[in-house]
N, C-alpha and C. Protein backbone atom coordinates (compact mmCIF):
# COMPACT_ATOMS: atom_id res chain seq x y z
N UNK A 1 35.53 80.23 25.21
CA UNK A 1 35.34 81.04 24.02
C UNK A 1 36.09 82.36 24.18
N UNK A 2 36.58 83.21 23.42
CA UNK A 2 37.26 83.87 22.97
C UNK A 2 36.76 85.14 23.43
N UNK A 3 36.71 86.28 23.44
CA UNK A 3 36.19 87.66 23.62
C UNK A 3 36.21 88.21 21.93
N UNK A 4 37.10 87.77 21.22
CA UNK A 4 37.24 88.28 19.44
C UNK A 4 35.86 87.10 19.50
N UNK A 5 35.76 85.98 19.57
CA UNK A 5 34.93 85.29 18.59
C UNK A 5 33.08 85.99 19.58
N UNK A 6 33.31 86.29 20.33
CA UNK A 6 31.98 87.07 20.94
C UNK A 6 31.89 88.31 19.83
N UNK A 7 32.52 88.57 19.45
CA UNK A 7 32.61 90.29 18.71
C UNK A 7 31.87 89.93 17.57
N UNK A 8 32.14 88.96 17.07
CA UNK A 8 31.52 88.17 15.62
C UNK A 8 30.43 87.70 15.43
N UNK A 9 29.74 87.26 16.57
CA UNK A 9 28.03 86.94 17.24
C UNK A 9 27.68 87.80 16.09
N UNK A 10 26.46 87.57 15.76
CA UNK A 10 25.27 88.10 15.65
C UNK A 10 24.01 88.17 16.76
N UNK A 11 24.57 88.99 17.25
CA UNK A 11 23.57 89.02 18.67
C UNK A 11 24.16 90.50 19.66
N UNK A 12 23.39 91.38 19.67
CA UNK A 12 23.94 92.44 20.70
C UNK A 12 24.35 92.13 21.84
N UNK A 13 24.26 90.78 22.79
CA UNK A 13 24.19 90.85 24.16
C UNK A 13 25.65 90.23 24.04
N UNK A 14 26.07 89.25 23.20
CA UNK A 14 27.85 88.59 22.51
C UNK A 14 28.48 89.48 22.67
N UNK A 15 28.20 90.63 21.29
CA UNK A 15 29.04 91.86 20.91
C UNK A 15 29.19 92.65 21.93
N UNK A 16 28.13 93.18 22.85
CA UNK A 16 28.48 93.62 23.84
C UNK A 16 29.06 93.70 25.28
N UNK A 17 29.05 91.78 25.08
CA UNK A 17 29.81 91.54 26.18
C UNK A 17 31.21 90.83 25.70
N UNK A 18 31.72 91.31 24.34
CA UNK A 18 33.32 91.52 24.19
C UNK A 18 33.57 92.66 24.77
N UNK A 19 33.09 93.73 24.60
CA UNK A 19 33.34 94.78 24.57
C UNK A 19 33.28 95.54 26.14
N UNK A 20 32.92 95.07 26.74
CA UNK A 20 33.09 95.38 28.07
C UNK A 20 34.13 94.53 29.21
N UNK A 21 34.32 93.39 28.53
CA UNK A 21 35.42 92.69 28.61
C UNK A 21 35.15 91.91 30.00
N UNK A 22 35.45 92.42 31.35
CA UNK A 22 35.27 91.83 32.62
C UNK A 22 34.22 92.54 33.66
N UNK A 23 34.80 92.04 34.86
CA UNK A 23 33.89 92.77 35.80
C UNK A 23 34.62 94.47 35.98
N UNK A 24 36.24 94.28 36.46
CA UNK A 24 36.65 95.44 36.39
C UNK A 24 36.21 96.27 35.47
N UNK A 25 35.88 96.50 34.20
CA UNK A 25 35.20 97.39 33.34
C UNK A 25 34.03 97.95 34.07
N UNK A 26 33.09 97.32 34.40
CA UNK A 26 31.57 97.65 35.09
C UNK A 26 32.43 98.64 36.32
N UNK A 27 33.09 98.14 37.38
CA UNK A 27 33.95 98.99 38.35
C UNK A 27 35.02 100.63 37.62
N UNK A 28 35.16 100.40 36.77
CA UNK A 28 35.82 101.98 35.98
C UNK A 28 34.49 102.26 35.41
N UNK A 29 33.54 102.04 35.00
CA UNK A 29 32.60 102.50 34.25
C UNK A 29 31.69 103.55 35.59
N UNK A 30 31.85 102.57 36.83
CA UNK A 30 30.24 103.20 38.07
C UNK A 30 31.59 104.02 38.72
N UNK A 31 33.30 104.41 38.68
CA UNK A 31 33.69 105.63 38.90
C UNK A 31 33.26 106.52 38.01
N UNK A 32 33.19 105.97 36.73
CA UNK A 32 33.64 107.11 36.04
C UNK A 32 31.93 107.87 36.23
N UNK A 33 31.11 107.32 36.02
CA UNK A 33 29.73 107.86 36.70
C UNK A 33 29.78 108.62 38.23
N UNK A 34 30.99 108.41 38.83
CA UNK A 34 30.65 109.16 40.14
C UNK A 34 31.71 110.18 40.03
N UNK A 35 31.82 110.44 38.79
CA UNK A 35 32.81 111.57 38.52
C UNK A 35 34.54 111.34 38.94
N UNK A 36 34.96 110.28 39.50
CA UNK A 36 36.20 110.05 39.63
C UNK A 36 36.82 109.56 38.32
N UNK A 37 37.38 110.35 37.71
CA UNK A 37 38.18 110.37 36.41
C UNK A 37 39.47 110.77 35.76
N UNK A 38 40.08 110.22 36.31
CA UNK A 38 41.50 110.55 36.91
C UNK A 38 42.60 109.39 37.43
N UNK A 39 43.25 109.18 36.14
CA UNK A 39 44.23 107.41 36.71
C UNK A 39 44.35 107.30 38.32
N UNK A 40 45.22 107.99 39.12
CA UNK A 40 45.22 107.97 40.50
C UNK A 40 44.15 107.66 41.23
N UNK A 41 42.77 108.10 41.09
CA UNK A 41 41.57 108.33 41.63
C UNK A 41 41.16 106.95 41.04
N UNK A 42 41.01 106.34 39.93
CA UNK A 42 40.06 105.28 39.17
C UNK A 42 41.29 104.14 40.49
N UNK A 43 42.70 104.50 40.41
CA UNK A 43 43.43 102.72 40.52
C UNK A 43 43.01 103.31 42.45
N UNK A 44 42.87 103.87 43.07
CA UNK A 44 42.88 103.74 44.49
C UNK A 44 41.08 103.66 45.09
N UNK A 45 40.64 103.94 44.23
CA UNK A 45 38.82 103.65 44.22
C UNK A 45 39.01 102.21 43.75
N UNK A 46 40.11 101.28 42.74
CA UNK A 46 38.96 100.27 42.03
C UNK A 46 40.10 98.83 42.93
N UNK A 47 41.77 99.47 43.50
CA UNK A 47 42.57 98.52 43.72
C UNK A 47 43.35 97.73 43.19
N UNK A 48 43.12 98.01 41.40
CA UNK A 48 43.81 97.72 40.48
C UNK A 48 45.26 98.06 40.64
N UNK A 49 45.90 97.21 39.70
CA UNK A 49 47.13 97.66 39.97
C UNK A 49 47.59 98.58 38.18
N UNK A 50 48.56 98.96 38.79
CA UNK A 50 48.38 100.38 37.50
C UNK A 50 48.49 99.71 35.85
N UNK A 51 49.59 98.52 35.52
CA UNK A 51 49.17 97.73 34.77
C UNK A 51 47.98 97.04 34.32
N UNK A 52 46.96 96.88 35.08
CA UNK A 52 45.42 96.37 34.69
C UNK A 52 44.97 97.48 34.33
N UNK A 53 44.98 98.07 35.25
CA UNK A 53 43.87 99.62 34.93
C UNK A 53 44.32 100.58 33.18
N UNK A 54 45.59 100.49 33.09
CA UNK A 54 46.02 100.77 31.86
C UNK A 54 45.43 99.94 30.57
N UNK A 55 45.42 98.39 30.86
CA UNK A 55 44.87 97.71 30.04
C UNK A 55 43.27 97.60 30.10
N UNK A 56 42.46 98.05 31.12
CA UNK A 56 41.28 97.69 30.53
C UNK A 56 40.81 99.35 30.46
N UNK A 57 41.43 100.56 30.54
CA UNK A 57 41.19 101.63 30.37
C UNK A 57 41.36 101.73 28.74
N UNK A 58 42.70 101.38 28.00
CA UNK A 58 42.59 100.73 26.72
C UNK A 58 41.55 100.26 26.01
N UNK A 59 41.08 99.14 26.62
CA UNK A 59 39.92 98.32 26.04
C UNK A 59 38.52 99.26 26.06
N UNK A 60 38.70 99.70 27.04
CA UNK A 60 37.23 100.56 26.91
C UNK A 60 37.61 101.59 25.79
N UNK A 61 38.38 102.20 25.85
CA UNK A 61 38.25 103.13 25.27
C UNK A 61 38.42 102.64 23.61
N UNK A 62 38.99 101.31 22.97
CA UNK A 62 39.32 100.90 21.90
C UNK A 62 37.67 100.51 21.72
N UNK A 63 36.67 100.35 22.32
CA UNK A 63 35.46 100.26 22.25
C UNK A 63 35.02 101.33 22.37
N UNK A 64 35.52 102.43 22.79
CA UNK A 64 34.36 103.70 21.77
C UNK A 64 33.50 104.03 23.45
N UNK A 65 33.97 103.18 24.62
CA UNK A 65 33.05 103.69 25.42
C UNK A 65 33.73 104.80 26.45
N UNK A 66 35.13 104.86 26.45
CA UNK A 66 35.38 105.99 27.09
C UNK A 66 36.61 106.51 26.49
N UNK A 67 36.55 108.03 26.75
CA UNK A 67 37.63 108.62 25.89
C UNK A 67 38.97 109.31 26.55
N UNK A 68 40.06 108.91 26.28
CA UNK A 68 41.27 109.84 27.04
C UNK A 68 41.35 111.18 26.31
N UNK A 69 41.45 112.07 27.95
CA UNK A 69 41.23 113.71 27.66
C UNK A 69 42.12 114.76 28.18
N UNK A 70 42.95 115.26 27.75
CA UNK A 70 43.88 116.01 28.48
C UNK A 70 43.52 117.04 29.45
N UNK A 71 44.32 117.18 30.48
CA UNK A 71 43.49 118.55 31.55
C UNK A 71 44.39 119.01 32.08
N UNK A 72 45.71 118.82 31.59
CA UNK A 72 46.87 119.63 31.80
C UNK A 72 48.15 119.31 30.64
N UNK A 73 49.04 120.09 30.48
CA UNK A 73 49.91 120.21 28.97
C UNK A 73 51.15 119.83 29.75
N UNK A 74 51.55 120.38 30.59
CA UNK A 74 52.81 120.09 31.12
C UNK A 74 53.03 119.97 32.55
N UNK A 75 53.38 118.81 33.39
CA UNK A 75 53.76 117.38 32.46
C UNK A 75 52.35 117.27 31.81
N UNK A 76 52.00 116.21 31.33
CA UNK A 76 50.55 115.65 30.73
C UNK A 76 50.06 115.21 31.86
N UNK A 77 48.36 115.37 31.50
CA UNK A 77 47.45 114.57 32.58
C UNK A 77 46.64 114.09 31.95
N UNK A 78 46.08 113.35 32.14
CA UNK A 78 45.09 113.11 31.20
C UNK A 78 43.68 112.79 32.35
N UNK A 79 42.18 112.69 31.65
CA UNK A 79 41.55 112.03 32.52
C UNK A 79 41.00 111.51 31.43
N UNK A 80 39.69 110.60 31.93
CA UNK A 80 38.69 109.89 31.42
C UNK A 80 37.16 109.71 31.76
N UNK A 81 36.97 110.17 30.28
CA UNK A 81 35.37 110.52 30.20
C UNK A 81 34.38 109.47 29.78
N UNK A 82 33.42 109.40 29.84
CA UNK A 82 32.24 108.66 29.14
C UNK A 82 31.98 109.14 27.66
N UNK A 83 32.09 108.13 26.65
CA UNK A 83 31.52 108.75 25.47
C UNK A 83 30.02 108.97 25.68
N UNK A 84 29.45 108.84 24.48
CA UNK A 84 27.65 109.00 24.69
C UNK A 84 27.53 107.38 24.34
N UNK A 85 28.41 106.63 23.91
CA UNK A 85 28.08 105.50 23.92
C UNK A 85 28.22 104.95 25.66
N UNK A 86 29.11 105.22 26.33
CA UNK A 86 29.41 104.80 27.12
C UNK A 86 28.47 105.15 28.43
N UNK A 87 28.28 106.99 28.14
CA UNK A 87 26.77 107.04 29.01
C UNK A 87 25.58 106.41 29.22
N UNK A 88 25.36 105.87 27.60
CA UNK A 88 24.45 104.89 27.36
C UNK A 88 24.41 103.67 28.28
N UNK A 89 25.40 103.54 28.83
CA UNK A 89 25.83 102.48 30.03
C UNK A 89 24.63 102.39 31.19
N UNK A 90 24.35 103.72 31.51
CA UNK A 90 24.05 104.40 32.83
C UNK A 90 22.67 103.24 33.61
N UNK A 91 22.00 102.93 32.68
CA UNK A 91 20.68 101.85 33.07
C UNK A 91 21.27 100.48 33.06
N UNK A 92 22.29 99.89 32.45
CA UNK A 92 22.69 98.78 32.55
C UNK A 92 23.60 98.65 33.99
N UNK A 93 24.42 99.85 34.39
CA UNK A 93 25.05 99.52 35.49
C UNK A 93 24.07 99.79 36.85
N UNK A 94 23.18 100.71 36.53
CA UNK A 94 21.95 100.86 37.44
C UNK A 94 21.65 99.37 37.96
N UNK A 95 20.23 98.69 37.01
CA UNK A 95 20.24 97.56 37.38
C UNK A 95 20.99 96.71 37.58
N UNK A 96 22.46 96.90 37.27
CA UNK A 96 23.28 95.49 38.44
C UNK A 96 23.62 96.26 39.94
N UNK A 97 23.79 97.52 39.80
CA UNK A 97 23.26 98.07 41.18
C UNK A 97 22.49 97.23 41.81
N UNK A 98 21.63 97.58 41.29
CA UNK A 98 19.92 97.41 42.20
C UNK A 98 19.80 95.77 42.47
N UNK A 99 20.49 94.86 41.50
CA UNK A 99 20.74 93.49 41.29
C UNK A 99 21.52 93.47 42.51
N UNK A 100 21.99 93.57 42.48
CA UNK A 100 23.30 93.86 43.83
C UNK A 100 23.05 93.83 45.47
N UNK A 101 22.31 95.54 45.37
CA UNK A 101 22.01 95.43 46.36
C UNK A 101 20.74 94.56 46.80
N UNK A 102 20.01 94.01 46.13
CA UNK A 102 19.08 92.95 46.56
C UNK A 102 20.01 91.54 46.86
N UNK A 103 20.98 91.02 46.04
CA UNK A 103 21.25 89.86 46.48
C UNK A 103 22.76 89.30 47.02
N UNK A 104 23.09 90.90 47.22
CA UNK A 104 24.71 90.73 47.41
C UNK A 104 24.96 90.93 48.88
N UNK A 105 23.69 91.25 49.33
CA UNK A 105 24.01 92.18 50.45
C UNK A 105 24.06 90.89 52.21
N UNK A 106 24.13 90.49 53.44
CA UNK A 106 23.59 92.23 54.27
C UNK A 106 24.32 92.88 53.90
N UNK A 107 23.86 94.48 54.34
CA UNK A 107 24.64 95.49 54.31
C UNK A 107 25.05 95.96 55.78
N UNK A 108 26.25 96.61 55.99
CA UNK A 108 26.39 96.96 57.23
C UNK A 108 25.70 97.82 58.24
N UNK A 109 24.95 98.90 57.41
CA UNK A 109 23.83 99.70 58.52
C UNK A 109 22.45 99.11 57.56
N UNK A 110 22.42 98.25 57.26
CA UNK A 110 21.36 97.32 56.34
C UNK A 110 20.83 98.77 55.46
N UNK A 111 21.74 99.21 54.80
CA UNK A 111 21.45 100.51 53.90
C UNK A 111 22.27 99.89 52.57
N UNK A 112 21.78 99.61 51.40
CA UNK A 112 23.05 99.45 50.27
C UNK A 112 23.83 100.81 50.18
N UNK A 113 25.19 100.17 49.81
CA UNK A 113 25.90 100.94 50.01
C UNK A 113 25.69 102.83 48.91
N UNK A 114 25.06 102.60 47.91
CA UNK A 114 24.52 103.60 47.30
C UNK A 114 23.30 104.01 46.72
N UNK A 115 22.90 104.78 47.10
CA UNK A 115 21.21 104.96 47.32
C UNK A 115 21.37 106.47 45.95
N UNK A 116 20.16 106.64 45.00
CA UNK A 116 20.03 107.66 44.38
C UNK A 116 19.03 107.94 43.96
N UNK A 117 18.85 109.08 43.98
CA UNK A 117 17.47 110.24 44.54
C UNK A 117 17.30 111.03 42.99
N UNK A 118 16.27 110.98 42.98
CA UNK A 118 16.00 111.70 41.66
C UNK A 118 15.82 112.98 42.15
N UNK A 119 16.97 113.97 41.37
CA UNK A 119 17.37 115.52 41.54
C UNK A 119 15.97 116.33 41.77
N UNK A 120 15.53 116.69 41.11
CA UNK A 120 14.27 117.71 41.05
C UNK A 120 13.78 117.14 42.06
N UNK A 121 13.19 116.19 42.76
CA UNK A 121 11.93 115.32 43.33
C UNK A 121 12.41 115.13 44.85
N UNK A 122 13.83 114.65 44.63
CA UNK A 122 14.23 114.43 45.90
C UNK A 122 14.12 112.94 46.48
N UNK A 123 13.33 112.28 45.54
CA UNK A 123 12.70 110.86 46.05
C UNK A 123 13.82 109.86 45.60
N UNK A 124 13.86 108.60 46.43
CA UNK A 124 14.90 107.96 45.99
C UNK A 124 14.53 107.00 44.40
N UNK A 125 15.33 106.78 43.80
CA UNK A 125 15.31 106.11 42.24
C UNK A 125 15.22 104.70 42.28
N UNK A 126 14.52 104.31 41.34
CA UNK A 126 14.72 102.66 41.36
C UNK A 126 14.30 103.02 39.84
N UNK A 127 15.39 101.91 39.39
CA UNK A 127 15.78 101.77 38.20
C UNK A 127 14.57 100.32 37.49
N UNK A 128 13.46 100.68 36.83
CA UNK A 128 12.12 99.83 36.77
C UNK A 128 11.94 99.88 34.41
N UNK A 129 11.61 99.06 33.69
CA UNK A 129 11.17 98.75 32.83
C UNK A 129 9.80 99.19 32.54
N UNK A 130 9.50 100.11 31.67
CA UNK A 130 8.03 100.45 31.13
C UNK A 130 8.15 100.52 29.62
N UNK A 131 6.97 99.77 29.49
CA UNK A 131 6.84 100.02 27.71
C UNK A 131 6.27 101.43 26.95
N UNK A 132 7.14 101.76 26.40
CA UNK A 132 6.99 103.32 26.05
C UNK A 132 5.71 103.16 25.30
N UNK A 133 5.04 102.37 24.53
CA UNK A 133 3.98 102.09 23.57
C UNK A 133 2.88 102.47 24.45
N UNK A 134 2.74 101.47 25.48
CA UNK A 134 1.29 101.10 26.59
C UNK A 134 1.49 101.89 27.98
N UNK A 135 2.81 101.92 28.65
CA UNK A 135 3.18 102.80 29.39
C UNK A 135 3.34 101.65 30.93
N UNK A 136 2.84 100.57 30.33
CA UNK A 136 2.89 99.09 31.31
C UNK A 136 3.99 98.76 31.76
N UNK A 137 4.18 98.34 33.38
CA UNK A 137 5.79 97.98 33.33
C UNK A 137 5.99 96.68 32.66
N UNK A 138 7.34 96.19 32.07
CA UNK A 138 7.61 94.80 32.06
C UNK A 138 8.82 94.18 32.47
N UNK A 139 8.60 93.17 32.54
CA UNK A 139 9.69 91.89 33.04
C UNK A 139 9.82 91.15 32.13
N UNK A 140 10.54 89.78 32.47
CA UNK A 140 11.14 88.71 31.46
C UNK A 140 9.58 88.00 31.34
N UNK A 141 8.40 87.90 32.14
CA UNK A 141 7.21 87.18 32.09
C UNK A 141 6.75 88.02 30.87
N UNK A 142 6.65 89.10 31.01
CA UNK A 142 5.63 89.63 30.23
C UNK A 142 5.96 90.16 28.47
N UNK A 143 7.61 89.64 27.93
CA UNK A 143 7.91 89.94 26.95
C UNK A 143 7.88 88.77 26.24
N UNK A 144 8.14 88.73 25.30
CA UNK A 144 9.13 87.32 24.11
C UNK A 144 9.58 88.10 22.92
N UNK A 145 10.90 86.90 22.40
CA UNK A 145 11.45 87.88 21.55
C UNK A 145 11.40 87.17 20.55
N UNK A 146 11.76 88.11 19.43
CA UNK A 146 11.91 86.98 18.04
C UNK A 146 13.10 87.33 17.27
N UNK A 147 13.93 86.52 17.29
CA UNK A 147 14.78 86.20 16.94
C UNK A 147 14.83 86.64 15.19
N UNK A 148 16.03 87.45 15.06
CA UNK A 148 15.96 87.36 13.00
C UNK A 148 16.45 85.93 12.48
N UNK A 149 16.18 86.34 11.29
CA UNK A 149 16.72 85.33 10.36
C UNK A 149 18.41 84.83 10.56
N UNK A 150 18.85 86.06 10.65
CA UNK A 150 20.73 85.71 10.38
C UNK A 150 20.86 85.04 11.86
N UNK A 151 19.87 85.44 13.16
CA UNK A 151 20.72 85.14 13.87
C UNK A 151 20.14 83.11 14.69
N UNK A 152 18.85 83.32 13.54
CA UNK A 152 18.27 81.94 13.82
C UNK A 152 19.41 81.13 12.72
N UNK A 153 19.80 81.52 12.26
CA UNK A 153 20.56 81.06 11.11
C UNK A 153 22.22 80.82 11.88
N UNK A 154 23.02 81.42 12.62
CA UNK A 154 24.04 81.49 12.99
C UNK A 154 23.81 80.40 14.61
N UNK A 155 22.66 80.39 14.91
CA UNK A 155 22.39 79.26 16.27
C UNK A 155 21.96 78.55 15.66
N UNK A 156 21.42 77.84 14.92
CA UNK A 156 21.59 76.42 13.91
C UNK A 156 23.04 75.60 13.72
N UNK A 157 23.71 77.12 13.06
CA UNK A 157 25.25 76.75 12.74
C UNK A 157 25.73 75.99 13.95
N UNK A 158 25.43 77.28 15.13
CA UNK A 158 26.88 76.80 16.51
C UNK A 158 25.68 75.69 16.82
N UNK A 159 24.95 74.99 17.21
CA UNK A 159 24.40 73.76 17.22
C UNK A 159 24.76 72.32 16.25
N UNK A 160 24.68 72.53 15.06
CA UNK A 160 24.78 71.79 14.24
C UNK A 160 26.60 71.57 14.46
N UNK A 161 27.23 72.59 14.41
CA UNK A 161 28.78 72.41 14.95
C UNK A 161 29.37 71.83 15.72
N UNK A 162 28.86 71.96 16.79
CA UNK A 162 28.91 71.38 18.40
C UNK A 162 28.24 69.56 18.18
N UNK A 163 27.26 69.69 17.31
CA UNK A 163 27.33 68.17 17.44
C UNK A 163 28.05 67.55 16.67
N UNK A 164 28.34 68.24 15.66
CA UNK A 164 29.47 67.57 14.79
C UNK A 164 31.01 67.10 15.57
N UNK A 165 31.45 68.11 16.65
CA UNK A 165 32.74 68.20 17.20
C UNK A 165 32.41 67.25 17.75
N UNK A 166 31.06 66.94 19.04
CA UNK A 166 31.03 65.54 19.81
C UNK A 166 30.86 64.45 19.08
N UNK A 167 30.08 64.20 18.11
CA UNK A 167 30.82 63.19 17.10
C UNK A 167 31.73 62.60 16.85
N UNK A 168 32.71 63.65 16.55
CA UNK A 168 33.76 63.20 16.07
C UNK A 168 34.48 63.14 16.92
N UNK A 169 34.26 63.88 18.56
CA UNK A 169 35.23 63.28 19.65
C UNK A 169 35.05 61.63 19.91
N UNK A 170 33.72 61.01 19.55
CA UNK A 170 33.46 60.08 20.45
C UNK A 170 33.96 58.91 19.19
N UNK A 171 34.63 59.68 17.85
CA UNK A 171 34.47 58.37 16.82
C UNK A 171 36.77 58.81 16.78
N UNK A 172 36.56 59.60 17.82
CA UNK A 172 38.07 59.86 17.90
C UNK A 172 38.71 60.87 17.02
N UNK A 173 38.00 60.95 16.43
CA UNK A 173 38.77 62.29 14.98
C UNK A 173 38.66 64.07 15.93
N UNK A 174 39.94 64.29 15.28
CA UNK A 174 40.35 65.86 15.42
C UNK A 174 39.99 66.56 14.81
């Protein structure tokens, strides 16, 4: 499937995962959170080669999630910032952090490689789900979702589609 035909979903988790495009995105997104923002700095932190990094620095930013910013006039420099959409990031790349270091690891001093401490407190952070209503944590056990109309309506379609295509593979038609 396509990354345009994800954009067209009716479904935030589709649309949003056109829009972030690959893994390298998530890797420019957790520099640009550690303040390295700066072509030189993003391609020798991520290993990209300067052609990729151009193209998915593009893509992010043609998505509204990060913005090119000048920080010198002559020659030009530019760096790259987080929009507020793109800050909005900050809990989604958290938990694949935390995803991470639980199942990616060992680690070499059995420490993941980045640990973060909540400023004022000093205590280290873990990135956890609470329902703002009840104040209860939750998980995938303790939710369910309900689906709208358009989008119970658009998974009918790609169902009803899909059996139509094997159909017609197995009766030979194109």
């Amino acid at each position: 499937m396509k990354r345009s035909t994800l954009a067209d979903r009716y479904c935030s988790i589709a649309r949003s995962s056109s829009e972030l495009t690959d893994a390298w995105s998530f890797v420019i997104i957790r520099e640009l959170f550690l303040a390295n923002m700066r072509f030189d700095g993003l391609q020798a932190q991520t290993g990209m080669s300067p052609r990729s990094l151009t193209l998915r620095l593009a893509d992010l930013a043609e998505a509204g999630i990060i913005k090119r910013v000048a920080y010198q006039q002559s020659p030009a420099r530019y760096e790259y910032r987080l929009t507020s959409k793109g800050k909005e990031l900050w809990p989604v790349v958290i938990a694949l952090k935390q995803w991470g270091d639980k199942w990616n690891g060992p680690w070499n001093d059995d420490h993941p490689p980045l640990t973060l401490h909540h400023k004022d407190h000093g205590h280290e952070l873990e990135l956890g789900f609470i329902c703002k209503v009840c104040g209860e944590p939750v998980d995938a056990h303790s939710t369910e979702g309900t689906m709208s109309p358009a989008m119970t309506a658009e998974r009918e379609q790609l169902a009803s589609d899909y059996q139509q295509a094997i159909r017609n593979k197995r009766q030979g038609v194109s």
